[in-house]
N, C-alpha and C. Protein backbone atom coordinates (compact mmCIF):
# COMPACT_ATOMS: atom_id res chain seq x y z
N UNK A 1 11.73 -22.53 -13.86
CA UNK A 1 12.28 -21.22 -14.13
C UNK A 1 11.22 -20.27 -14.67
N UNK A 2 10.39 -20.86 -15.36
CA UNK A 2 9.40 -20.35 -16.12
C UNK A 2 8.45 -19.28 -15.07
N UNK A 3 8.20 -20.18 -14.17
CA UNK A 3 7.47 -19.96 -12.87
C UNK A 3 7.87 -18.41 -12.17
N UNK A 4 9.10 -18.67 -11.65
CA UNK A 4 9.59 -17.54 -11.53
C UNK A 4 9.81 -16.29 -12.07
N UNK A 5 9.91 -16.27 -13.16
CA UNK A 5 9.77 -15.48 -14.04
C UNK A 5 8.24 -14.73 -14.14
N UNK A 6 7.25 -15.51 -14.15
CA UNK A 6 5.86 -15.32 -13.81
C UNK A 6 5.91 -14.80 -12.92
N UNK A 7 5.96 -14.96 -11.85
CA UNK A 7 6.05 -14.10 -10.30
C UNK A 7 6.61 -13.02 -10.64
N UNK A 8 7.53 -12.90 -11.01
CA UNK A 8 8.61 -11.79 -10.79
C UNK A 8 7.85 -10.58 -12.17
N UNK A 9 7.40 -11.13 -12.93
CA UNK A 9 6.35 -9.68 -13.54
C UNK A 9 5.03 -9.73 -13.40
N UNK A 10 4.57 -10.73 -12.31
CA UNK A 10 3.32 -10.16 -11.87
C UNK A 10 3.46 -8.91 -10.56
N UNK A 11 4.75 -9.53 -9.45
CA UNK A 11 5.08 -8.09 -8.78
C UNK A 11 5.54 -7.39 -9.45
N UNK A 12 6.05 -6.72 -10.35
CA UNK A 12 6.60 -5.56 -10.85
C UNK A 12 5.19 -5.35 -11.52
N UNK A 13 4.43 -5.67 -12.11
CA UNK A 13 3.06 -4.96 -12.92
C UNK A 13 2.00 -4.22 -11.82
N UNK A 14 1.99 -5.07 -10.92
CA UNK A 14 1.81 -5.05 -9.34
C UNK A 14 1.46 -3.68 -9.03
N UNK A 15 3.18 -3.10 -8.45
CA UNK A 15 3.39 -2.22 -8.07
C UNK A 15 3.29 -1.39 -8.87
N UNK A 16 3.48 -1.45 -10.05
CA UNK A 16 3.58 -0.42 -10.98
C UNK A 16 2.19 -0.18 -11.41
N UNK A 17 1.15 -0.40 -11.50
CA UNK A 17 -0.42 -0.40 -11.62
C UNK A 17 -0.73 0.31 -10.41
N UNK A 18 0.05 -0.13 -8.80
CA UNK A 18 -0.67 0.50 -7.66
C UNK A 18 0.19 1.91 -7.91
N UNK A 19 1.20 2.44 -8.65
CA UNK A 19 1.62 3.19 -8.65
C UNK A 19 0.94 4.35 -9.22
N UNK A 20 0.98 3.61 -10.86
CA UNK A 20 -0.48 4.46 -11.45
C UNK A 20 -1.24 4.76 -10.68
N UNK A 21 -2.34 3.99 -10.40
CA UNK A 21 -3.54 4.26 -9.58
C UNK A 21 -3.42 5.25 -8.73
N UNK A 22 -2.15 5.06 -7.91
CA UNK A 22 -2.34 6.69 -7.38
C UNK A 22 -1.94 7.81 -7.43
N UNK A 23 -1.06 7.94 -8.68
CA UNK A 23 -0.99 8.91 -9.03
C UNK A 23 -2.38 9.69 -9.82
N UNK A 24 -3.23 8.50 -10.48
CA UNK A 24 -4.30 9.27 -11.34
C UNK A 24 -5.66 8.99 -10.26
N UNK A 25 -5.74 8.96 -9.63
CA UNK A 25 -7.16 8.48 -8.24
C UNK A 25 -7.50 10.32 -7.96
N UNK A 26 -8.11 10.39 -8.03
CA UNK A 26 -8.93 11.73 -7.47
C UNK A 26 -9.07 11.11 -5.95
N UNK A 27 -9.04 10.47 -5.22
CA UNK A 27 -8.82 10.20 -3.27
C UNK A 27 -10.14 10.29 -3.23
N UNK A 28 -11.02 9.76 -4.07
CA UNK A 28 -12.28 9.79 -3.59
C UNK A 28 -12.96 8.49 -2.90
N UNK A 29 -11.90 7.49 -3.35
CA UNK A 29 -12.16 5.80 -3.25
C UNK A 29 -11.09 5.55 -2.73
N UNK A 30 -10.61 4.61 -2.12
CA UNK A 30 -8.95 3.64 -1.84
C UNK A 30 -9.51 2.51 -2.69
N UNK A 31 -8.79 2.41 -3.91
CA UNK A 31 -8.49 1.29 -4.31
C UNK A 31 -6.81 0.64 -4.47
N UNK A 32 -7.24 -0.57 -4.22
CA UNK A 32 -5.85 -1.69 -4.27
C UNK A 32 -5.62 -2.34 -4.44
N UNK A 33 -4.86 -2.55 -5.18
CA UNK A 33 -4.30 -3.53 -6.54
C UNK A 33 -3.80 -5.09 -5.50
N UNK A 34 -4.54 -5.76 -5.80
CA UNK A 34 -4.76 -6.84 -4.35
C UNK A 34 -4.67 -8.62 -5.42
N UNK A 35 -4.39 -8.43 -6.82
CA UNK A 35 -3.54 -9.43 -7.41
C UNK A 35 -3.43 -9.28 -9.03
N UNK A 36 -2.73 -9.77 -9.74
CA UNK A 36 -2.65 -9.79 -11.05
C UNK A 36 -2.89 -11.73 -11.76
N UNK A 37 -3.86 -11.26 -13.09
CA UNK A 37 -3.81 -12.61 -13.43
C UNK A 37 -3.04 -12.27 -15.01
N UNK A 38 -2.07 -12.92 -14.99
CA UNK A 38 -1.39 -13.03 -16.31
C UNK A 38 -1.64 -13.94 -17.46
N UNK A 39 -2.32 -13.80 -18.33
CA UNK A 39 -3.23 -14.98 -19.49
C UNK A 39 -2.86 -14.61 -20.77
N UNK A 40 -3.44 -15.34 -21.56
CA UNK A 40 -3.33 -15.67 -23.25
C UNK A 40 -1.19 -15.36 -23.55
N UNK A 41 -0.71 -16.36 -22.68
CA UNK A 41 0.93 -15.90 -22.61
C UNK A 41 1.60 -14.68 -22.36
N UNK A 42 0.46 -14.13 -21.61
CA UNK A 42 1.52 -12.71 -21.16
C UNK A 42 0.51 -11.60 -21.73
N UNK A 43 -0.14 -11.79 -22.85
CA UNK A 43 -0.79 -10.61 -24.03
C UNK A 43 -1.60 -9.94 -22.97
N UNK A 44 -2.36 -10.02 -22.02
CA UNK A 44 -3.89 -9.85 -21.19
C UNK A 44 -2.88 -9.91 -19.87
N UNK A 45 -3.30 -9.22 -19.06
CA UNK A 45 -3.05 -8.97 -17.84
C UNK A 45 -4.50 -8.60 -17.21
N UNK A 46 -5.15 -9.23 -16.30
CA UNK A 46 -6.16 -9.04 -15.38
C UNK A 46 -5.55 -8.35 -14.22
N UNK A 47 -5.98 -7.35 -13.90
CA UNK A 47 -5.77 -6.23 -12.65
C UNK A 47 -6.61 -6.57 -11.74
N UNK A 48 -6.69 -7.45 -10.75
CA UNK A 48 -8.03 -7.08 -9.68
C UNK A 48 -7.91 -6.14 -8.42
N UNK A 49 -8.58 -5.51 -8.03
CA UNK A 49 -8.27 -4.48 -7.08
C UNK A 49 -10.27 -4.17 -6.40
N UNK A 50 -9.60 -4.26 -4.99
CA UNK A 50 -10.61 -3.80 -4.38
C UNK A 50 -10.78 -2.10 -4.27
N UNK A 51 -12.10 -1.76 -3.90
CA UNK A 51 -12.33 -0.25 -3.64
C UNK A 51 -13.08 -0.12 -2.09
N UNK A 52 -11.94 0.84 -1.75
CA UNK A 52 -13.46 1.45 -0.42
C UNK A 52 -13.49 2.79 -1.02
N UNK A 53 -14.71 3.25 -0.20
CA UNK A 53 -15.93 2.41 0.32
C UNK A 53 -16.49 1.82 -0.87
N UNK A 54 -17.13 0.22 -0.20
CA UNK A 54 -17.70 -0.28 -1.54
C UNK A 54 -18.67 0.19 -2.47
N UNK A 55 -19.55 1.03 -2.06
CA UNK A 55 -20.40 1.77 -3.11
C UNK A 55 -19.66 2.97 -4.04
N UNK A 56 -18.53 2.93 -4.24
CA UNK A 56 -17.88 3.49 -4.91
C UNK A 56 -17.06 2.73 -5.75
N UNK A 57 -17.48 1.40 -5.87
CA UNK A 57 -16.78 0.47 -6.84
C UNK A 57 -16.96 0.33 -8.28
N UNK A 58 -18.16 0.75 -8.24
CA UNK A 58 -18.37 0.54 -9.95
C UNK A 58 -17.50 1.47 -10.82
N UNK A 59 -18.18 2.85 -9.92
CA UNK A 59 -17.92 4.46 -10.33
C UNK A 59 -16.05 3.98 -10.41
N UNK A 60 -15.14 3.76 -9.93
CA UNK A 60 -13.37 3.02 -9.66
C UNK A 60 -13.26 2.22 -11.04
N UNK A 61 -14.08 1.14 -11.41
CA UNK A 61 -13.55 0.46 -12.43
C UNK A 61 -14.21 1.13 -13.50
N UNK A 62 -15.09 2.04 -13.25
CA UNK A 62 -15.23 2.44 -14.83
C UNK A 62 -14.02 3.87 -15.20
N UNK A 63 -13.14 4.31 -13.93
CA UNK A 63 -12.55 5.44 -14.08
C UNK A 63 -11.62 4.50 -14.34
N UNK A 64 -11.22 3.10 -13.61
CA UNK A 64 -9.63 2.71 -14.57
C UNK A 64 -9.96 2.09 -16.07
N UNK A 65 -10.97 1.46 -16.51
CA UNK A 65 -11.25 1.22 -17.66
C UNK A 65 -11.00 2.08 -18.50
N UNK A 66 -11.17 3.88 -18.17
CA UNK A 66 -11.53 4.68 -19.61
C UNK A 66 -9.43 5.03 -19.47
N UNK A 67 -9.36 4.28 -18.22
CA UNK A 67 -7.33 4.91 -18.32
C UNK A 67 -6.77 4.24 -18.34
N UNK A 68 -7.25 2.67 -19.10
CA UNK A 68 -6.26 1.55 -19.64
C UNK A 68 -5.30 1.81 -20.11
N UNK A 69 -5.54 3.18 -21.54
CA UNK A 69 -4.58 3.42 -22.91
C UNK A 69 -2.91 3.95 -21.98
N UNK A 70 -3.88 5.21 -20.76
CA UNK A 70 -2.58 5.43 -19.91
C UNK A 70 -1.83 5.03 -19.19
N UNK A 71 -2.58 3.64 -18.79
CA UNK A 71 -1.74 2.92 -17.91
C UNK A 71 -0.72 2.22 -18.78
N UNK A 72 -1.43 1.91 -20.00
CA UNK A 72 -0.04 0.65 -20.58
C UNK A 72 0.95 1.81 -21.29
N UNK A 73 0.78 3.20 -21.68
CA UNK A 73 1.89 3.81 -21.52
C UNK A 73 2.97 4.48 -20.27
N UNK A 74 2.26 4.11 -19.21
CA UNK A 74 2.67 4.55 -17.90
C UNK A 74 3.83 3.37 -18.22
N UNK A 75 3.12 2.03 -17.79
CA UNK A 75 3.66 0.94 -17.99
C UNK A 75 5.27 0.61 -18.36
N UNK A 76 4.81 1.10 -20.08
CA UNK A 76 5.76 1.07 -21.24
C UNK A 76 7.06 1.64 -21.01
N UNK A 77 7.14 3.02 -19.32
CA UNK A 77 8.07 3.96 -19.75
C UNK A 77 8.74 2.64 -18.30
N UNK A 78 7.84 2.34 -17.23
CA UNK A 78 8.25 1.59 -16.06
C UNK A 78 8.95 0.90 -16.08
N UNK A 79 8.34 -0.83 -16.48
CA UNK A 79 8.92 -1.40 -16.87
C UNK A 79 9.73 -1.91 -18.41
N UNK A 80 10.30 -3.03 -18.40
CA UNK A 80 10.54 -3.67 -19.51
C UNK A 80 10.07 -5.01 -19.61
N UNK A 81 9.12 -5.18 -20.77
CA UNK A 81 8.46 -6.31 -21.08
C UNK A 81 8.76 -7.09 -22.22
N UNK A 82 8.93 -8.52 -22.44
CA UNK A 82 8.98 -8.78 -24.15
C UNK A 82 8.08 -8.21 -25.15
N UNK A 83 6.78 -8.71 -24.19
CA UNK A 83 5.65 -8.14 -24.83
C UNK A 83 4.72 -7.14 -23.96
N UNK A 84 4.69 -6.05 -24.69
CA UNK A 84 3.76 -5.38 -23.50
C UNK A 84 2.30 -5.70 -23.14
N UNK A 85 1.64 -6.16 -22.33
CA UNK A 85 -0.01 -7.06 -22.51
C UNK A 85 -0.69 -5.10 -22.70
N UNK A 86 -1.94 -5.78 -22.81
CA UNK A 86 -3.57 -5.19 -22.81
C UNK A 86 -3.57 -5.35 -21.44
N UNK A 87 -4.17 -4.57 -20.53
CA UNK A 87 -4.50 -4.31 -19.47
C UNK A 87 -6.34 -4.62 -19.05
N UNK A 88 -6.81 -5.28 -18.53
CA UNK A 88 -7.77 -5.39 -17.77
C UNK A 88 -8.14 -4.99 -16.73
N UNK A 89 -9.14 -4.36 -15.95
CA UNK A 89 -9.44 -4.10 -14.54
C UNK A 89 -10.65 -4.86 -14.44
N UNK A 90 -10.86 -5.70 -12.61
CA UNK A 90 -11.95 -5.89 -12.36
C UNK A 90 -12.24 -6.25 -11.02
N UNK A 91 -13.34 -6.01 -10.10
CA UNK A 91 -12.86 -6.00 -8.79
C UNK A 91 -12.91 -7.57 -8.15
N UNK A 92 -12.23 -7.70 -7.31
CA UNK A 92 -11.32 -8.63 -6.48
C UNK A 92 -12.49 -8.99 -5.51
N UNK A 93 -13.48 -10.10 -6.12
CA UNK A 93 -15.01 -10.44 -5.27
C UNK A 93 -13.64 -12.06 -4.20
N UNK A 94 -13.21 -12.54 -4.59
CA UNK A 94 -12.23 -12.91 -3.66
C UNK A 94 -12.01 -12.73 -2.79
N UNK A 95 -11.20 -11.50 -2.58
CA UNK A 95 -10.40 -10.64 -1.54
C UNK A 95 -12.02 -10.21 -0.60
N UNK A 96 -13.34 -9.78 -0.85
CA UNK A 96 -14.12 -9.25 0.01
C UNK A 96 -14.90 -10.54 0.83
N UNK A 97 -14.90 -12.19 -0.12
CA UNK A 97 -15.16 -13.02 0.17
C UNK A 97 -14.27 -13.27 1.30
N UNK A 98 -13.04 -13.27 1.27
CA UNK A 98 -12.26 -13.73 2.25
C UNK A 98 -12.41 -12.99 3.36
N UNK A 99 -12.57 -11.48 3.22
CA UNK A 99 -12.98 -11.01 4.92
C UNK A 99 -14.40 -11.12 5.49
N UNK A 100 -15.37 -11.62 4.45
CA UNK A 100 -16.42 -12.13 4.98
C UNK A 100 -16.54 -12.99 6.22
N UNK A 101 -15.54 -14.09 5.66
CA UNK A 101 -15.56 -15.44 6.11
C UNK A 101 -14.46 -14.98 7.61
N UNK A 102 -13.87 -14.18 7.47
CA UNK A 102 -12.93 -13.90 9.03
C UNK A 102 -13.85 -13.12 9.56
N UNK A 103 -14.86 -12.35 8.91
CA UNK A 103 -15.86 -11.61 9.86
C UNK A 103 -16.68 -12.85 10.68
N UNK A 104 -17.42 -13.54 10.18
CA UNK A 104 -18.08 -14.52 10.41
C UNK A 104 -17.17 -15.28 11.43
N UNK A 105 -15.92 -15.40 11.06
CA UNK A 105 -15.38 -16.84 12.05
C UNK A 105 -14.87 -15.78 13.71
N UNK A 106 -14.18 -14.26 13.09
CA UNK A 106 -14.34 -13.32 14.60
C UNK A 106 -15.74 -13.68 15.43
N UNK A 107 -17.22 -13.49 14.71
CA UNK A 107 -18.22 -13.28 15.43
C UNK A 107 -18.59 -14.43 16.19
N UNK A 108 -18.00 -15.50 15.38
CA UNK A 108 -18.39 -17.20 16.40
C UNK A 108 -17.79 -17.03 17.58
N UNK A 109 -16.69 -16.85 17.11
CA UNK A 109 -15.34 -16.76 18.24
C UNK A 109 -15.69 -16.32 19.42
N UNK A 110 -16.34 -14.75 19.02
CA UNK A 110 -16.55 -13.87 20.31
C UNK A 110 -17.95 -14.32 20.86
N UNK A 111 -18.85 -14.95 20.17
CA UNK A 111 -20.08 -15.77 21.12
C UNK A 111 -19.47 -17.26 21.57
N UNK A 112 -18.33 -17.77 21.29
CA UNK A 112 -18.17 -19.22 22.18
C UNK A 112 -16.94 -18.40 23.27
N UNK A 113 -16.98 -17.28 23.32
CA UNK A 113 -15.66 -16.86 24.33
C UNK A 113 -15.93 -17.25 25.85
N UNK A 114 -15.32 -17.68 26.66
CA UNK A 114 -15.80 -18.25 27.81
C UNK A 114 -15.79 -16.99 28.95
N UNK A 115 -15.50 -15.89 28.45
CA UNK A 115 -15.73 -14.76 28.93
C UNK A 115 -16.85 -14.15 29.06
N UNK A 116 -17.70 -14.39 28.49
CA UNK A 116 -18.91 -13.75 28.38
C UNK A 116 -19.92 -14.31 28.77
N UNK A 117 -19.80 -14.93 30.07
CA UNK A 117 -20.56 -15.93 30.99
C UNK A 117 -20.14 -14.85 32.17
């Protein structure tokens, strides 16, 4: 049960973080809230979120870092929490790892294609 419960306010923090985000994003970057890690019992919430274009990633987490204070009052009015966590941002080296590896396995693909004989 516990479990579920976990799920069920990591999507609602989720959406409600990608919500923030774009309401306060100047559209200079796409960033996206691409998972949540929930730690120290709920207190800490890790945000990871990718940015395009990637050279605009640092410049993204240092603009959600200085708007933590607003997000966990964004938060506060959103949802309902027992406890409301501290908010974290940091980018999602995961999520760019993983399309690495489908870039790489497309490019095999299309040199063993028996088409291209």
């Amino acid at each position: 049960m516990n479990h579920i419960k976990n799920e069920r306010a990591k999507e609602t923090i989720m959406h409600a973080a990608a919500e923030f985000i774009s309401e306060e994003s100047n559209r200079q970057s796409l960033v996206t809230v691409t998972n949540i890690d929930i730690r120290n019992k709920g207190k800490d919430v890790y945000i990871m979120v990718t940015v395009l274009p990637e050279d605009k990633a640092e410049i993204a987490l240092l603009f959600l870092n200085r708007k933590k204070r607003a997000m966990r009052d964004f938060l506060k009015k959103k949802i309902s929490l027992r406890v409301l966590p501290f908010f974290h941002f940091e980018l999602d080296y995961g999520e760019k790892n993983r399309q690495r590896i489908d870039q790489i396995i497309y490019t095999e693909d299309q040199k063993d294609s028996p088409f291209d004989e």
